[in-house]
PDB file of N, CA and C in Angstrom:
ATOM      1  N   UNK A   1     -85.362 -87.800 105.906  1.00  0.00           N
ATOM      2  CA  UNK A   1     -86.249 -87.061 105.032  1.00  0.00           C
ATOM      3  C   UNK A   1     -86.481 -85.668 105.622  1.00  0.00           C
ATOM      4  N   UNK A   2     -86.167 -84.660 104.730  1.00  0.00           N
ATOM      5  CA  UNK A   2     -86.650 -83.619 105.167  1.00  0.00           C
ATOM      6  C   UNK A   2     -88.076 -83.063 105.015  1.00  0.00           C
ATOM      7  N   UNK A   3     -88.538 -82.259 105.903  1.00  0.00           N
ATOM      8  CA  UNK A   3     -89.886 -81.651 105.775  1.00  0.00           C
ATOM      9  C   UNK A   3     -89.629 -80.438 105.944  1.00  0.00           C
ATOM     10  N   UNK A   4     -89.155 -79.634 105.686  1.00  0.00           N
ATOM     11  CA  UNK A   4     -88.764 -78.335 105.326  1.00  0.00           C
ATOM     12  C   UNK A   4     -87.081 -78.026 104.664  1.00  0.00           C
ATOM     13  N   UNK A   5     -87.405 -77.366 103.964  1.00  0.00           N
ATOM     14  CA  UNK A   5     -85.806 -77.273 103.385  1.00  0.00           C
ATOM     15  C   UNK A   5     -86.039 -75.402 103.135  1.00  0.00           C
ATOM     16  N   UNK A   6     -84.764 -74.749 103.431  1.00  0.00           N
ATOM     17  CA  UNK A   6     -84.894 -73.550 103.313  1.00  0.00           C
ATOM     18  C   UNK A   6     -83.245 -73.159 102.381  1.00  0.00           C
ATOM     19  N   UNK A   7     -83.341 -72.487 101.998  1.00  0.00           N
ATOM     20  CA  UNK A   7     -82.140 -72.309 100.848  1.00  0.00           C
ATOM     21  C   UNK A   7     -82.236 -70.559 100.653  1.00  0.00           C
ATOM     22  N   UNK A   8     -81.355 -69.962 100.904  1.00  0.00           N
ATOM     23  CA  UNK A   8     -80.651 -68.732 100.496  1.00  0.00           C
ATOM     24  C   UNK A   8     -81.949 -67.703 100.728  1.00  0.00           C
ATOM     25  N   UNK A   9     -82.701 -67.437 101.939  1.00  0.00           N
ATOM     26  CA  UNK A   9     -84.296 -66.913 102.363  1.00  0.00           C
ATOM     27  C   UNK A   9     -83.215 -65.669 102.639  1.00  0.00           C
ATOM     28  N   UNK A  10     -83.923 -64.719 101.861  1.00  0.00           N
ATOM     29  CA  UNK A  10     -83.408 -63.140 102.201  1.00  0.00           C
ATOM     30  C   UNK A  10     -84.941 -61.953 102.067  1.00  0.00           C
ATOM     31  N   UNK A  11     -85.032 -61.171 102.982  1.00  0.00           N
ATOM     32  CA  UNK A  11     -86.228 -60.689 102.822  1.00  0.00           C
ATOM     33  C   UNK A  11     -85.740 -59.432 103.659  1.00  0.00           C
ATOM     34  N   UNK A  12     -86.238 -58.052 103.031  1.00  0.00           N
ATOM     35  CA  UNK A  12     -85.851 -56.556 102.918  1.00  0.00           C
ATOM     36  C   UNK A  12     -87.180 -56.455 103.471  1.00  0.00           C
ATOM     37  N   UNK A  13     -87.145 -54.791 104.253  1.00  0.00           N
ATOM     38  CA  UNK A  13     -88.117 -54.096 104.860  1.00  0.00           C
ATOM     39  C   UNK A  13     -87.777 -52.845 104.253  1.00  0.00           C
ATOM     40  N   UNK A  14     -88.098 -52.287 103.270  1.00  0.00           N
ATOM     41  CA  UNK A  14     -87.883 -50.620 102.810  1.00  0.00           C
ATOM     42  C   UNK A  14     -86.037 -50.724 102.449  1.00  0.00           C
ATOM     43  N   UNK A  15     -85.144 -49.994 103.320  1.00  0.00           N
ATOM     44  CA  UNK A  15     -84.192 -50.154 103.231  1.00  0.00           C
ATOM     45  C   UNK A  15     -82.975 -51.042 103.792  1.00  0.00           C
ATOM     46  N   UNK A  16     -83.962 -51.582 104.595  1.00  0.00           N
ATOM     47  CA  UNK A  16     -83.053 -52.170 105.717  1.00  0.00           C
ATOM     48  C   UNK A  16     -83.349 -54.113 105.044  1.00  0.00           C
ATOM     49  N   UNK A  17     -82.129 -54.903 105.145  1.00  0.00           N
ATOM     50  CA  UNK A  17     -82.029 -56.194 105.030  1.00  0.00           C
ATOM     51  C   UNK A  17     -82.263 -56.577 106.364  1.00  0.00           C
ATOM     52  N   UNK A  18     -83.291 -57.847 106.403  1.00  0.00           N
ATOM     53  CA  UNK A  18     -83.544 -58.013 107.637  1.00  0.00           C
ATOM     54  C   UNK A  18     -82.944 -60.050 107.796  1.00  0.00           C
ATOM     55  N   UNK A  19     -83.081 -59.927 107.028  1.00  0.00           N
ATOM     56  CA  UNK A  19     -82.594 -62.031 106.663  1.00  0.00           C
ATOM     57  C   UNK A  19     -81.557 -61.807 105.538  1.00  0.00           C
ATOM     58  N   UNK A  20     -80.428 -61.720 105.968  1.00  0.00           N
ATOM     59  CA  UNK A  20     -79.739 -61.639 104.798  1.00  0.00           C
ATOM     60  C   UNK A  20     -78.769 -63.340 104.357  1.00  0.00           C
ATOM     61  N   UNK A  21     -79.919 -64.161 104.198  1.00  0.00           N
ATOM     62  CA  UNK A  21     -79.113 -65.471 103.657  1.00  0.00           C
ATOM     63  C   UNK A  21     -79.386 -66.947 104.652  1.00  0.00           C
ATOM     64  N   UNK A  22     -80.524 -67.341 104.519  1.00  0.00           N
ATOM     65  CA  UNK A  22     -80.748 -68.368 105.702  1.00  0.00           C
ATOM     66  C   UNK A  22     -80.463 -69.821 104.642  1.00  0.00           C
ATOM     67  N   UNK A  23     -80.005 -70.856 104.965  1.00  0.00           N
ATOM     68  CA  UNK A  23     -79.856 -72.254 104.777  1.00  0.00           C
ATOM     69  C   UNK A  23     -80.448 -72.759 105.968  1.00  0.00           C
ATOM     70  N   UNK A  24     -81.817 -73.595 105.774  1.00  0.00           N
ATOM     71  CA  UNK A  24     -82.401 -74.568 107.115  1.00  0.00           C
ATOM     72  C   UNK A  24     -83.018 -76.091 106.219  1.00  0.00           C
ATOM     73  N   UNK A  25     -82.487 -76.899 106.741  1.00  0.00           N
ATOM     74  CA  UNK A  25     -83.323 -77.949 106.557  1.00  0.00           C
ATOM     75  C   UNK A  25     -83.682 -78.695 107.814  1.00  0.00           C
ATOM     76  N   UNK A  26     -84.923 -79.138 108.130  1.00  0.00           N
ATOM     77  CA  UNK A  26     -85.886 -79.482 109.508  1.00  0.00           C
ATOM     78  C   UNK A  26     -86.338 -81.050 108.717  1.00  0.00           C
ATOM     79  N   UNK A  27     -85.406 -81.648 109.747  1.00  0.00           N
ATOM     80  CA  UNK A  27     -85.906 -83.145 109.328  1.00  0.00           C
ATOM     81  C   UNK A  27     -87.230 -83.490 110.059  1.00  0.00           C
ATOM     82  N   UNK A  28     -88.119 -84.234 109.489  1.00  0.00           N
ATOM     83  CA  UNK A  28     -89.561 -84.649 110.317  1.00  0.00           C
ATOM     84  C   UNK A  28     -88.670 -85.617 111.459  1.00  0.00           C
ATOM     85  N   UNK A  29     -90.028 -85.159 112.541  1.00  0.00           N
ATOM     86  CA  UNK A  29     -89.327 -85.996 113.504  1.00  0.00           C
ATOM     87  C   UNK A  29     -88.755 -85.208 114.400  1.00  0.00           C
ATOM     88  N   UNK A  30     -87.859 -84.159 114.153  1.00  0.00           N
ATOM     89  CA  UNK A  30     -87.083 -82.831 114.676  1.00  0.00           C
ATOM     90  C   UNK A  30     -87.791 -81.492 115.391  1.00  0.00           C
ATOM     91  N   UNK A  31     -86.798 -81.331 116.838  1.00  0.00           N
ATOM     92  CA  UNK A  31     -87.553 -80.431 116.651  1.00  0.00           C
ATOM     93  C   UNK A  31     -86.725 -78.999 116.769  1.00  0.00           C
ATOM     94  N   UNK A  32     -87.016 -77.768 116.299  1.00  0.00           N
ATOM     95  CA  UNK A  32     -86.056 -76.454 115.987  1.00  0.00           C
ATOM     96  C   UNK A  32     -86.538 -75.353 117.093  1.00  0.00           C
ATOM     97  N   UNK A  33     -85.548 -75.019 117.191  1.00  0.00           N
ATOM     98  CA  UNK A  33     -85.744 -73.760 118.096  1.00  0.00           C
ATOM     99  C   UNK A  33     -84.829 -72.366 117.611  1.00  0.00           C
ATOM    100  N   UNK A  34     -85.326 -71.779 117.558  1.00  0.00           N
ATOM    101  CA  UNK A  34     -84.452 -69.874 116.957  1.00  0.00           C
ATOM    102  C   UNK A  34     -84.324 -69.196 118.562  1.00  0.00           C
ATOM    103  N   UNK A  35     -83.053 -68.990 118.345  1.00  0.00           N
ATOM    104  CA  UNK A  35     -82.720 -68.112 119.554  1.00  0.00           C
ATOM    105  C   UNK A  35     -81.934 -67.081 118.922  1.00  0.00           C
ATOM    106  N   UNK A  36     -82.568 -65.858 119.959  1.00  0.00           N
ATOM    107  CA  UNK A  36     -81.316 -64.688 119.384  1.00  0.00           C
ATOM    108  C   UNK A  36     -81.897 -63.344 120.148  1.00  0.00           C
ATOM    109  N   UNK A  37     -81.387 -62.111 119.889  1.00  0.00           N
ATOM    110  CA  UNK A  37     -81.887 -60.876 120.773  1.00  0.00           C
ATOM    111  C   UNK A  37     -83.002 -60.476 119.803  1.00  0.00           C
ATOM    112  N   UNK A  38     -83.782 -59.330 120.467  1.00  0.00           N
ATOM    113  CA  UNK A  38     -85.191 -58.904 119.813  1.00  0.00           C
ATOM    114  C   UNK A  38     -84.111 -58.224 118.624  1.00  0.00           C
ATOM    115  N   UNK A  39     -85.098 -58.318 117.737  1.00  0.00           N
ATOM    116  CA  UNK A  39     -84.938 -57.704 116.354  1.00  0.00           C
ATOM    117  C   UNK A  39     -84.052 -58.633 115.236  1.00  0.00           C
ATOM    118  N   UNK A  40     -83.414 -59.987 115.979  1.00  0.00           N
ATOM    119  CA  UNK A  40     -82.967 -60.573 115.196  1.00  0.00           C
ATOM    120  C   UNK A  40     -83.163 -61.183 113.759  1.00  0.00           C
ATOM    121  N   UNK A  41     -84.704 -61.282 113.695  1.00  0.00           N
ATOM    122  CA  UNK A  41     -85.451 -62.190 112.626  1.00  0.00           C
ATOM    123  C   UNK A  41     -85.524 -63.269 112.663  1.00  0.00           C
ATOM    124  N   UNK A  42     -86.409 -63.720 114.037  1.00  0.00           N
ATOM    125  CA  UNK A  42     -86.582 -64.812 114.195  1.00  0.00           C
ATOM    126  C   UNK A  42     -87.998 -65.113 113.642  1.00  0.00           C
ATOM    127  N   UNK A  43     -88.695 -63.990 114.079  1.00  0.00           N
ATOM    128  CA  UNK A  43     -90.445 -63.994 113.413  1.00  0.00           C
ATOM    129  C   UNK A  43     -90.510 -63.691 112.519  1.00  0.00           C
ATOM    130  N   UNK A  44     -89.815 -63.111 111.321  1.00  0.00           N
ATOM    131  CA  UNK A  44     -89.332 -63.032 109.794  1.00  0.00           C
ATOM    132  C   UNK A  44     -89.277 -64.535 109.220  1.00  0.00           C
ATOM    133  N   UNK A  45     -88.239 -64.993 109.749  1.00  0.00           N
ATOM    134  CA  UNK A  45     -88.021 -66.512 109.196  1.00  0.00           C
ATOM    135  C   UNK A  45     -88.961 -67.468 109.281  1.00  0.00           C
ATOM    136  N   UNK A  46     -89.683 -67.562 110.430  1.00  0.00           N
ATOM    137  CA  UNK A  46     -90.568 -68.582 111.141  1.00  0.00           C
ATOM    138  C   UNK A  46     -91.876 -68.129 109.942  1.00  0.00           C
ATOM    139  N   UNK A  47     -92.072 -67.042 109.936  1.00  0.00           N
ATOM    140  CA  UNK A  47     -93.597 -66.562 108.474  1.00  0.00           C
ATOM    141  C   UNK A  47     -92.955 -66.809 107.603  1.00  0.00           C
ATOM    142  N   UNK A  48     -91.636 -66.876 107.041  1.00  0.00           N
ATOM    143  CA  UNK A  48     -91.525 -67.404 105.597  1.00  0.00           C
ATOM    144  C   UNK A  48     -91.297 -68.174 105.355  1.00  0.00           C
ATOM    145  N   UNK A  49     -91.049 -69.475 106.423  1.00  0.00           N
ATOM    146  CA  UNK A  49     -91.194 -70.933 106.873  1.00  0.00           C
ATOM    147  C   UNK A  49     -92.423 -71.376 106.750  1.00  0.00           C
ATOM    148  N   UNK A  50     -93.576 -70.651 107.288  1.00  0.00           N
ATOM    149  CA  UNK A  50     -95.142 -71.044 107.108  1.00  0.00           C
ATOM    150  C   UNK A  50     -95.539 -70.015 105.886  1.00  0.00           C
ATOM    151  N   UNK A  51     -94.930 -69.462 105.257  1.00  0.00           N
ATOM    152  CA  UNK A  51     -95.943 -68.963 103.703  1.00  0.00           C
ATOM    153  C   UNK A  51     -96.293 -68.094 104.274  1.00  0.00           C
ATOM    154  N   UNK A  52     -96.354 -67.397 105.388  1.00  0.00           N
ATOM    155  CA  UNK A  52     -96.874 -65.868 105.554  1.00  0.00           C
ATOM    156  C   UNK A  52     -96.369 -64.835 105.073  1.00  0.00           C
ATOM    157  N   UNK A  53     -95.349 -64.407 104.952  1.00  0.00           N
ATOM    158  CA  UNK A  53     -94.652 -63.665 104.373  1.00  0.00           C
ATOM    159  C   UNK A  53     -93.679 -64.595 102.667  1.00  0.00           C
ATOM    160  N   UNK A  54     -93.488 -63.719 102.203  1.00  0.00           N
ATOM    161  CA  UNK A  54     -92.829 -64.289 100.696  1.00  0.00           C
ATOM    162  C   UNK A  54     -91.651 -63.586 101.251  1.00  0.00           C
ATOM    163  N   UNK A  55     -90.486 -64.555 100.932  1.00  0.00           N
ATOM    164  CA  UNK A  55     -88.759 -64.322 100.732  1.00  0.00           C
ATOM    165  C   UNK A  55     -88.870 -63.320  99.584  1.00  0.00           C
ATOM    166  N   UNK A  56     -87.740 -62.428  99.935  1.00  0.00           N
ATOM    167  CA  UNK A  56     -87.485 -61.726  98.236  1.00  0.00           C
ATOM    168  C   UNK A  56     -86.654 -62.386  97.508  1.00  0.00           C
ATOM    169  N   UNK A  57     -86.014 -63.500  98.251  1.00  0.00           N
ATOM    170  CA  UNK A  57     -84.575 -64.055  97.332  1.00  0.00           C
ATOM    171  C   UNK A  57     -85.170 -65.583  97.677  1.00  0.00           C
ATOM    172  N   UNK A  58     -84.415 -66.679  97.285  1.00  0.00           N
ATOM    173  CA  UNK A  58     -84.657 -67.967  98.077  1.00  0.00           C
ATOM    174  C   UNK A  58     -85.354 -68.642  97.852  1.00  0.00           C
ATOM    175  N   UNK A  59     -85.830 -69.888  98.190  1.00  0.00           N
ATOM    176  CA  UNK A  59     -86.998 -70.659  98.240  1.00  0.00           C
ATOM    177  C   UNK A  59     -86.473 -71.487  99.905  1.00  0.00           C
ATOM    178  N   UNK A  60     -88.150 -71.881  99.600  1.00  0.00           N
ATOM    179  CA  UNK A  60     -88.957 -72.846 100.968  1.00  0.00           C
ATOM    180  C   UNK A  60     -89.015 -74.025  99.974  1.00  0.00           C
ATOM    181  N   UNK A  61     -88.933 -75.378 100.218  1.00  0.00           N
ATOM    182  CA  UNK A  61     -89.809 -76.365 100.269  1.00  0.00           C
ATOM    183  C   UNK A  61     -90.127 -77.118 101.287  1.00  0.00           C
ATOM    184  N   UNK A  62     -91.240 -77.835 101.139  1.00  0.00           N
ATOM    185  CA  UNK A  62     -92.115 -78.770 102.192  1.00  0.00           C
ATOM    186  C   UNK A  62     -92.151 -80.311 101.745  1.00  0.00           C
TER     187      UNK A  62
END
């Protein structure tokens, strides 16, 4: 069972694409980790994983 499902999450800053196309599904039970260099969009994804920020493209479900 999943408890998060993420599908096609794309989210723009002015001109610049900053998530251009995420697929995640996080089975309960699991646990996830984002690795990558600063500026990657790891704290982009992780707020539009928790509803802080809105995707411009995509959906979240829970």
């Amino acid at each position: 069972m999943n408890l998060i499902t993420a599908k096609a999450l794309k989210k723009r800053f002015r001109d610049r694409e900053v998530i251009k196309g995420i697929d995640l599904e996080i089975e309960q039970g699991h646990i996830l980790a984002l690795i990558g260099p600063n500026g990657a969009g790891k704290s982009t994804t992780i707020s539009m994983l928790m509803g802080i920020l809105k995707p411009d493209a995509g959906s979240v479900t829970y």
